[in-house]
N, C-alpha and C. Protein backbone atom coordinates (compact mmCIF):
# COMPACT_ATOMS: atom_id res chain seq x y z
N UNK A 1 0.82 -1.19 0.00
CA UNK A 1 0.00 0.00 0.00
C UNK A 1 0.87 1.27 0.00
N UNK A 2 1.91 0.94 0.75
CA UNK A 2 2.57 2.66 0.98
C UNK A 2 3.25 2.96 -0.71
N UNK A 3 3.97 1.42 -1.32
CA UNK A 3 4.48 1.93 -2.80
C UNK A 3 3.13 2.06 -3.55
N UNK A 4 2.17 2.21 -3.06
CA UNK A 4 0.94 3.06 -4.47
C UNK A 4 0.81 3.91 -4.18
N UNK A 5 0.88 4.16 -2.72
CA UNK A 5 0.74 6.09 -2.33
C UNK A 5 1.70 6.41 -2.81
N UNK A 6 3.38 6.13 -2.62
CA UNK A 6 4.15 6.75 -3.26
C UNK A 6 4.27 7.08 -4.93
N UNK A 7 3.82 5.93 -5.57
CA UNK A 7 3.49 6.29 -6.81
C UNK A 7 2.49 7.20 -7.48
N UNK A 8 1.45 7.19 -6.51
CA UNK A 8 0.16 7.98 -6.76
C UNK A 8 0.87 9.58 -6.31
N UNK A 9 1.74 9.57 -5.61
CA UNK A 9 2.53 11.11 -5.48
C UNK A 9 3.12 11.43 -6.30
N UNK A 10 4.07 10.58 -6.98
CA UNK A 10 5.21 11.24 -8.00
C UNK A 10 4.08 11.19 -9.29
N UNK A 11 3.33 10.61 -9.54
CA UNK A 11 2.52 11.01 -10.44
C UNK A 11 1.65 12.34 -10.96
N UNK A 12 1.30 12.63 -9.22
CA UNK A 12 0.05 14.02 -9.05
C UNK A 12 1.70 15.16 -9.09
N UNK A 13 2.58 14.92 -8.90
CA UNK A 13 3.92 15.56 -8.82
C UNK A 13 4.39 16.06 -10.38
N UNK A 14 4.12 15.01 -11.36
CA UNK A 14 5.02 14.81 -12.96
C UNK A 14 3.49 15.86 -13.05
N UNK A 15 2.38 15.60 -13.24
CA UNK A 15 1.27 16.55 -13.50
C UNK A 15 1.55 17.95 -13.04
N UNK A 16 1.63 18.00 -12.12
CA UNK A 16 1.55 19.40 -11.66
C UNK A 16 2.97 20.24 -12.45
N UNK A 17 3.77 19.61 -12.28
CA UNK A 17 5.09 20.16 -13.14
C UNK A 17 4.61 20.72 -14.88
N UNK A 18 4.06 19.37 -15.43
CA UNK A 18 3.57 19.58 -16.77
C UNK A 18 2.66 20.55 -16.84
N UNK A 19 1.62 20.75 -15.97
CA UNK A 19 0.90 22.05 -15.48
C UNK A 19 1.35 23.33 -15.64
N UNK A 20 2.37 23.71 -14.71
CA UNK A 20 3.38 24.42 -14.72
C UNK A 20 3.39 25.07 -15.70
N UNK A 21 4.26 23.93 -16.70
CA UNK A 21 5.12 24.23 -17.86
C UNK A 21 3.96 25.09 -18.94
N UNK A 22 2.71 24.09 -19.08
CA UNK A 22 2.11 24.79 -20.29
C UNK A 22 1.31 25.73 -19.59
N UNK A 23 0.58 26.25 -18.56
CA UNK A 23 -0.29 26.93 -18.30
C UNK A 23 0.65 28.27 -17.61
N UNK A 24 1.70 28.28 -16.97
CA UNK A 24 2.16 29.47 -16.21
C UNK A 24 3.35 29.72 -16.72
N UNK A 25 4.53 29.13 -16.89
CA UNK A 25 5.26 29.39 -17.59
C UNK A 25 5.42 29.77 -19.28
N UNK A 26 5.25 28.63 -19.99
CA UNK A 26 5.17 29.11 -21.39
C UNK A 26 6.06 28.58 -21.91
N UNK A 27 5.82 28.87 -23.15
CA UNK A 27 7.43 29.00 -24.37
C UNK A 27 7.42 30.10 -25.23
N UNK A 28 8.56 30.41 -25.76
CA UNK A 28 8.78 31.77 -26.34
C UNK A 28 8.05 31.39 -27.74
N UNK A 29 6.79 32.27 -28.41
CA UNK A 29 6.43 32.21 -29.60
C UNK A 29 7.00 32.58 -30.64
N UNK A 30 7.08 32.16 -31.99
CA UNK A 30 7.18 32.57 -32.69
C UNK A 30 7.06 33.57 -33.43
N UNK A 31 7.52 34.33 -34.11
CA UNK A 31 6.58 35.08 -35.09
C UNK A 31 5.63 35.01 -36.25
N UNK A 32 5.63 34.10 -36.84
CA UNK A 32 4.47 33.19 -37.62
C UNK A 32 3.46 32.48 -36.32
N UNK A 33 3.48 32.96 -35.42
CA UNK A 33 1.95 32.76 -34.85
C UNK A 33 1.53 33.90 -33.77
N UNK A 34 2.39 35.28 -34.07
CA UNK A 34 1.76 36.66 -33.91
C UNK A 34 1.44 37.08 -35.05
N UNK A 35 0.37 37.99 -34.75
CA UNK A 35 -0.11 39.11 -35.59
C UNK A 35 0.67 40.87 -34.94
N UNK A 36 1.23 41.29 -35.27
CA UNK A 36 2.12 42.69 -34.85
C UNK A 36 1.61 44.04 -35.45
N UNK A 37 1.51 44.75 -34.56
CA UNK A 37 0.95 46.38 -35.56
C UNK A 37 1.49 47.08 -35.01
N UNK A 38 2.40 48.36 -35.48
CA UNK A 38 2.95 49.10 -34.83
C UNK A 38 2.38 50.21 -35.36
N UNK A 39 2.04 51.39 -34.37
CA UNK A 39 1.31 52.50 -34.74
C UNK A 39 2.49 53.97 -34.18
N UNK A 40 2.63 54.69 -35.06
CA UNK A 40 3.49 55.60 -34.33
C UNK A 40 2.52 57.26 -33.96
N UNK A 41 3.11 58.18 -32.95
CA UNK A 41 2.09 59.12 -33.02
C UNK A 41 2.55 60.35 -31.85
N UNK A 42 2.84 61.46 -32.05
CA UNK A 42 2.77 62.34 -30.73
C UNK A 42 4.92 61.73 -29.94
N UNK A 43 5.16 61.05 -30.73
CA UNK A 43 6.32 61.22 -30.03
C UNK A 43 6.62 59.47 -29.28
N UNK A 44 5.60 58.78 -29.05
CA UNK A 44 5.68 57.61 -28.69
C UNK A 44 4.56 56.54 -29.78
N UNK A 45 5.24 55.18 -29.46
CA UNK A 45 5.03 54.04 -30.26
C UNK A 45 4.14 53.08 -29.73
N UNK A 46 3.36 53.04 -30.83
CA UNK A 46 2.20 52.10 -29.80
C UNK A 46 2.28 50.50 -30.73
N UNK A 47 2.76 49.40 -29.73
CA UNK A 47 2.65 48.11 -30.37
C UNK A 47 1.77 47.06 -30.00
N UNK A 48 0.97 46.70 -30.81
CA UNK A 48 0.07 45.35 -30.73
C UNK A 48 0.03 44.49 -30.69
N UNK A 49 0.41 43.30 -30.31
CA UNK A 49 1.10 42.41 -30.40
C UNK A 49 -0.40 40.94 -30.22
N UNK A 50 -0.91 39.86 -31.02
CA UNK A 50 -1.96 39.29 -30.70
C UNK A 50 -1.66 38.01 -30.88
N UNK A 51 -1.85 36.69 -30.13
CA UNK A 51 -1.43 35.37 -30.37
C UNK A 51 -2.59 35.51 -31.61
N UNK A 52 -2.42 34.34 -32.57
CA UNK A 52 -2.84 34.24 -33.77
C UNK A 52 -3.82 32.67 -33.66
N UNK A 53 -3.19 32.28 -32.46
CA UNK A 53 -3.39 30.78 -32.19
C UNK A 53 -4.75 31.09 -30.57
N UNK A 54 -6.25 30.31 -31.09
CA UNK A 54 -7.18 30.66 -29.75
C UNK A 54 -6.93 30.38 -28.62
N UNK A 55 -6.01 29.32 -28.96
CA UNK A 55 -5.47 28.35 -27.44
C UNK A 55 -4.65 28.45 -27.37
N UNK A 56 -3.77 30.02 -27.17
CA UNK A 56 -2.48 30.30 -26.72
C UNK A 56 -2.79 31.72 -26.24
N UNK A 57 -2.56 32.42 -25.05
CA UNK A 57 -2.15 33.49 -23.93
C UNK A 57 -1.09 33.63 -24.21
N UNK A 58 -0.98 35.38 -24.19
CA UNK A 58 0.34 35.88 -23.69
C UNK A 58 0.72 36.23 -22.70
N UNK A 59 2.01 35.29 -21.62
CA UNK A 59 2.22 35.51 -20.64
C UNK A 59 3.29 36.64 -20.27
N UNK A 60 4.09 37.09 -20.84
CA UNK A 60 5.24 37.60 -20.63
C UNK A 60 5.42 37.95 -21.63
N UNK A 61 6.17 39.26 -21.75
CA UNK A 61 7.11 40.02 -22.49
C UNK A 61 8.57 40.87 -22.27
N UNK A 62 9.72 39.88 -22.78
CA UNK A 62 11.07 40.18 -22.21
C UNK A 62 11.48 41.21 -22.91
N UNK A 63 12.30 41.85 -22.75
CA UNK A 63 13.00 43.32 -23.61
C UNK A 63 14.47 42.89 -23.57
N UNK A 64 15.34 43.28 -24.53
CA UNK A 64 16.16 43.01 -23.96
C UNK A 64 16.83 44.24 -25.76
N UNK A 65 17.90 44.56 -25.27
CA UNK A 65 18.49 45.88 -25.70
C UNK A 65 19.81 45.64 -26.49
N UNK A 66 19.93 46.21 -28.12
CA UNK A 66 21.29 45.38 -28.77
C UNK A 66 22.08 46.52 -29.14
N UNK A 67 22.39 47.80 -28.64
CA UNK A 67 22.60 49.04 -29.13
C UNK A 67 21.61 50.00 -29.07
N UNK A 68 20.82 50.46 -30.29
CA UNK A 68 19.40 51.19 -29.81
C UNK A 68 18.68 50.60 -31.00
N UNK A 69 18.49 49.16 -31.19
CA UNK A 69 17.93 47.63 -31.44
C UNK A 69 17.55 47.39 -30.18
N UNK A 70 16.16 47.69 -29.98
CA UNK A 70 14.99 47.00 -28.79
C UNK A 70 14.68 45.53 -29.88
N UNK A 71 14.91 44.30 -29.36
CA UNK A 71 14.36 42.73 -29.14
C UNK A 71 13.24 42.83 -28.19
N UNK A 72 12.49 42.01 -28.34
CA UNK A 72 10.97 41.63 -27.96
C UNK A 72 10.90 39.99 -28.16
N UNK A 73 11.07 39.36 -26.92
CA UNK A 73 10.33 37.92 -26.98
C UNK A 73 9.00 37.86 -26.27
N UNK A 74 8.27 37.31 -27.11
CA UNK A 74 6.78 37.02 -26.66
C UNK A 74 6.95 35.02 -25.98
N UNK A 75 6.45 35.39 -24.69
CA UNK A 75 5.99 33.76 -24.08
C UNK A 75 4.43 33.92 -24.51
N UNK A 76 4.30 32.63 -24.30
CA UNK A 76 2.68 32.20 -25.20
C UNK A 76 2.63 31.10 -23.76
N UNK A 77 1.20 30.75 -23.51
CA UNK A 77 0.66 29.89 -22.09
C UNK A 77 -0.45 29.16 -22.96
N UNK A 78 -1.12 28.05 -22.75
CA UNK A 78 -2.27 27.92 -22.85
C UNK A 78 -3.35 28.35 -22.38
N UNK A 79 -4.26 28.90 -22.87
CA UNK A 79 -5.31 29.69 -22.32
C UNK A 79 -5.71 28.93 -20.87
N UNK A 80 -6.04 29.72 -20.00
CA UNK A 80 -6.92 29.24 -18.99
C UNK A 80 -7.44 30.27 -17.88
N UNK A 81 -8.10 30.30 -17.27
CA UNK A 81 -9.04 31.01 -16.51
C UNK A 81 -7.76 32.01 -15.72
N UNK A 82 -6.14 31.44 -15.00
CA UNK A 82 -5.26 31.97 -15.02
C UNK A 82 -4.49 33.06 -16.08
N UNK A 83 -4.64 32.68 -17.23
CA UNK A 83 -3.71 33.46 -17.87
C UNK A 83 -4.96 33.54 -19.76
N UNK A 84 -5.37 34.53 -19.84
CA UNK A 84 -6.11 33.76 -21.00
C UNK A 84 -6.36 35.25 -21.97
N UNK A 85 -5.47 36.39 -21.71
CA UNK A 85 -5.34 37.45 -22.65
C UNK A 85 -4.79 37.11 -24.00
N UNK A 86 -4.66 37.51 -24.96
CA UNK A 86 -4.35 36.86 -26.00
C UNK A 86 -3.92 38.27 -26.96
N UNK A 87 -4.10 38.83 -26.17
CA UNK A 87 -3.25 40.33 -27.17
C UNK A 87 -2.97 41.74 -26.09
N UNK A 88 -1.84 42.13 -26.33
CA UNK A 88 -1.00 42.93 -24.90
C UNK A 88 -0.77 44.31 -26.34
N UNK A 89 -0.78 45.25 -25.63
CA UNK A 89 -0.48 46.68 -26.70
C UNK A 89 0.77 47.06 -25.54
N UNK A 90 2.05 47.30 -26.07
CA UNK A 90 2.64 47.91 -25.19
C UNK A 90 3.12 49.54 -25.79
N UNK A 91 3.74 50.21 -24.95
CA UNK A 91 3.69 52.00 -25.41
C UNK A 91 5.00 52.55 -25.11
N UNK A 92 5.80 52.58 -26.40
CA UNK A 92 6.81 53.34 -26.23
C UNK A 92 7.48 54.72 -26.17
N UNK A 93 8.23 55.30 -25.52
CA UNK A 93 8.33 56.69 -25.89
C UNK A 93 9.73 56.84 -27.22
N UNK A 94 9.60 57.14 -28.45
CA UNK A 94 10.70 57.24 -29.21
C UNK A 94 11.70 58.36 -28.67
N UNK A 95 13.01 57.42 -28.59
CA UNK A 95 13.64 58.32 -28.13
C UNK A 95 15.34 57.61 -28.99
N UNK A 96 16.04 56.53 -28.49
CA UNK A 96 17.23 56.23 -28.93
C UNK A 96 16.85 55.10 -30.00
N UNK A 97 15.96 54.74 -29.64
CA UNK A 97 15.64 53.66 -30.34
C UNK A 97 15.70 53.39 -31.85
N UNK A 98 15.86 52.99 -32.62
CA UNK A 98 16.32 52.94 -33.99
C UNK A 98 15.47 51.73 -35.30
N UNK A 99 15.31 50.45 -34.31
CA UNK A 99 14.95 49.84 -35.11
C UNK A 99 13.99 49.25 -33.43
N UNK A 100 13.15 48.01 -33.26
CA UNK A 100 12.26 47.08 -32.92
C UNK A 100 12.22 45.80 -33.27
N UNK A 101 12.58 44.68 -32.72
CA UNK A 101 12.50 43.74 -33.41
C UNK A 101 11.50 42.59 -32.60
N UNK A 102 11.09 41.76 -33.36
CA UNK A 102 10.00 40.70 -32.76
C UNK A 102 10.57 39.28 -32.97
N UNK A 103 11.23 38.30 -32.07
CA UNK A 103 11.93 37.08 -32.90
C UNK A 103 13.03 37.35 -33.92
N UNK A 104 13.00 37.85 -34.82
CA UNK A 104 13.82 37.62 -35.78
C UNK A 104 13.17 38.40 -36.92
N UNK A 105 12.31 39.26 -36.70
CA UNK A 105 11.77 40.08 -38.05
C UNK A 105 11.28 41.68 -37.20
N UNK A 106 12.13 42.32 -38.24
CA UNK A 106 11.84 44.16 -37.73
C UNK A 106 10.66 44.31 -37.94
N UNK A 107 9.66 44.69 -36.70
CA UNK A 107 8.42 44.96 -36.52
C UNK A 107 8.55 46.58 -36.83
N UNK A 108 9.55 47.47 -36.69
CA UNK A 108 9.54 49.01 -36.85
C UNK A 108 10.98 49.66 -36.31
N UNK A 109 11.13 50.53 -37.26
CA UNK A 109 12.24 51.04 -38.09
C UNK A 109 12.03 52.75 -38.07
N UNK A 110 13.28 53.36 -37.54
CA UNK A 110 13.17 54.91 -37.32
C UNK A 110 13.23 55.28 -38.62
N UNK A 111 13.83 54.83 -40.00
CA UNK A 111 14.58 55.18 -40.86
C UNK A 111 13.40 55.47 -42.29
């Protein structure tokens, strides 16, 4: 009896992990499964950013800086009552910035 409780633990254990993984954490999306709009106006940048996929949330958005090349990784979640937005607008002020990038394709360009 006690090795089925123990098994019946590491089991409800491997679940909850897999849980984890797709519902709160994520994986970084692609760009062939965003839709992107960048609107410029008044001095700052307005970006749209929408999973393309119904059963994918956007959880997170990392920045990360290559000169005055702003990168943008989008995490994607499976929808759920936790996490279940599916399109984030974020608002920039133009200032050093030069180019924008999303994954691997220039979403917007000072030039």
């Amino acid at each position: 009896m006690k090795k089925f409780i123990i098994g019946v633990l590491i089991l409800v254990l491997l679940a909850s992990f897999c849980a984890l993984k797709f519902f709160v954490l994520g994986s970084p999306a692609n760009d062939a499964s965003l839709a992107v709009r960048a609107e410029e106006g008044d001095g700052q940048l307005a970006i749209y950013i929408e999973s393309m996929d119904s059963a994918h949330a956007i959880s997170n958005i990392e920045y990360r800086y290559n000169g005055t090349a702003l990168h943008l990784t989008v995490w994607t979640v499976l929808s759920s009552p936790l996490n279940n937005d599916a399109e984030r607008c974020l608002y920039y002020e133009i200032t050093d910035e030069t180019e924008i990038w999303l994954d691997n394709k220039l979403i917007w360009s000072a030039h």
